[in-house]
Protein backbone atom coordinates (compact mmCIF):
# COMPACT_ATOMS: atom_id res chain seq x y z
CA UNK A 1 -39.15 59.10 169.23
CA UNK A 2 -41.28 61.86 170.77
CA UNK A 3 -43.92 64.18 169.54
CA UNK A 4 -42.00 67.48 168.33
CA UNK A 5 -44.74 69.50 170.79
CA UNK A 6 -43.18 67.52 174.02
CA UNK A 7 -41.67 70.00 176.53
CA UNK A 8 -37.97 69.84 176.95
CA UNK A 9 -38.35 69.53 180.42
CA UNK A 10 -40.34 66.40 180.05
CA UNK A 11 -37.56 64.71 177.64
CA UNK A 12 -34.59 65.37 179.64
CA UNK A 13 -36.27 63.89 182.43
CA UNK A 14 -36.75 60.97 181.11
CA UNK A 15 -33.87 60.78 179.45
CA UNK A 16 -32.56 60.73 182.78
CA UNK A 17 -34.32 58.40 184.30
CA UNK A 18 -34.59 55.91 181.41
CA UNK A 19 -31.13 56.18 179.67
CA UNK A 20 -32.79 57.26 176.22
CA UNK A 21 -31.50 59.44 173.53
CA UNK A 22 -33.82 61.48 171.47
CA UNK A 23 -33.46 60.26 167.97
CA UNK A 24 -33.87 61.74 164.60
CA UNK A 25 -36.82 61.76 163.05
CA UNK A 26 -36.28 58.88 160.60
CA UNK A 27 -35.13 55.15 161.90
CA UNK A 28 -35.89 51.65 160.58
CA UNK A 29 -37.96 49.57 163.32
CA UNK A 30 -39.12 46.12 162.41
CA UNK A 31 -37.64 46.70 158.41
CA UNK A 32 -40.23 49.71 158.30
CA UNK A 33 -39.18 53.13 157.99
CA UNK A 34 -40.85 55.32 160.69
CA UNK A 35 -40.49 59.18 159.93
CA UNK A 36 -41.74 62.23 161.69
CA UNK A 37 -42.61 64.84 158.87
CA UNK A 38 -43.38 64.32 155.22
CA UNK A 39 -43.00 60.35 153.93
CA UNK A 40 -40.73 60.27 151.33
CA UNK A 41 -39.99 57.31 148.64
CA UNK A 42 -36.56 57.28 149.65
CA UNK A 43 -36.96 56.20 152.72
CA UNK A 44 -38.72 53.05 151.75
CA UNK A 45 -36.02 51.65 148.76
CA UNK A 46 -34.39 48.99 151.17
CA UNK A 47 -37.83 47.97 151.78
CA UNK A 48 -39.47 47.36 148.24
CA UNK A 49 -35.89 46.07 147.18
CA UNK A 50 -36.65 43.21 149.85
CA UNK A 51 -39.94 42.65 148.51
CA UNK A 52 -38.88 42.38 145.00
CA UNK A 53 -36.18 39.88 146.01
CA UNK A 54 -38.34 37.77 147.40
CA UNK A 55 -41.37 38.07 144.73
CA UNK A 56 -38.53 37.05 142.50
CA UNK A 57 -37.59 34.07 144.60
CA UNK A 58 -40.83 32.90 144.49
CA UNK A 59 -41.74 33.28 141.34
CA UNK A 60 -38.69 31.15 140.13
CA UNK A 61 -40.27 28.30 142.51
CA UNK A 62 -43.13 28.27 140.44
CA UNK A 63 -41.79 27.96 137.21
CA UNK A 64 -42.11 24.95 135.08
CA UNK A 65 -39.02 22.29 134.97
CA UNK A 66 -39.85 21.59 131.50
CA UNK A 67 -41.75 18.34 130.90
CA UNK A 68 -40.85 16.94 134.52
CA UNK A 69 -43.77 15.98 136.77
CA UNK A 70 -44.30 16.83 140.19
């Protein structure tokens, strides 16, 4: 991604040079949605399902078996 202000000129030279396409201004790097523009709670739904998954995971772990010891 590229600042909106960056001169054409500049980004089709090195999209020349370097092979890179211009993307749009929302991707997923690193399971983090990057945006350029207004954040919106959308974007971040893959995200907070992951974390609930996993809270969920680990709060099973600590659950009690009942009477057995540990």
């Amino acid at each position: 991604m590229m600042h909106s202000k960056t001169s054409s000129n500049l980004v089709n030279s090195i999209s020349h040079m370097t092979g890179y396409q211009p993307k749009s201004s929302f991707m997923i790097y690193l399971g983090a949605p990057i945006c350029d523009g207004q954040v919106r709670v959308l974007y971040f739904d893959d995200l907070l399902t992951k974390i609930r998954h996993k809270l969920a995971g680990w709060k099973a772990n600590f659950l009690s078996q009942g009477g057995s010891s540990l």
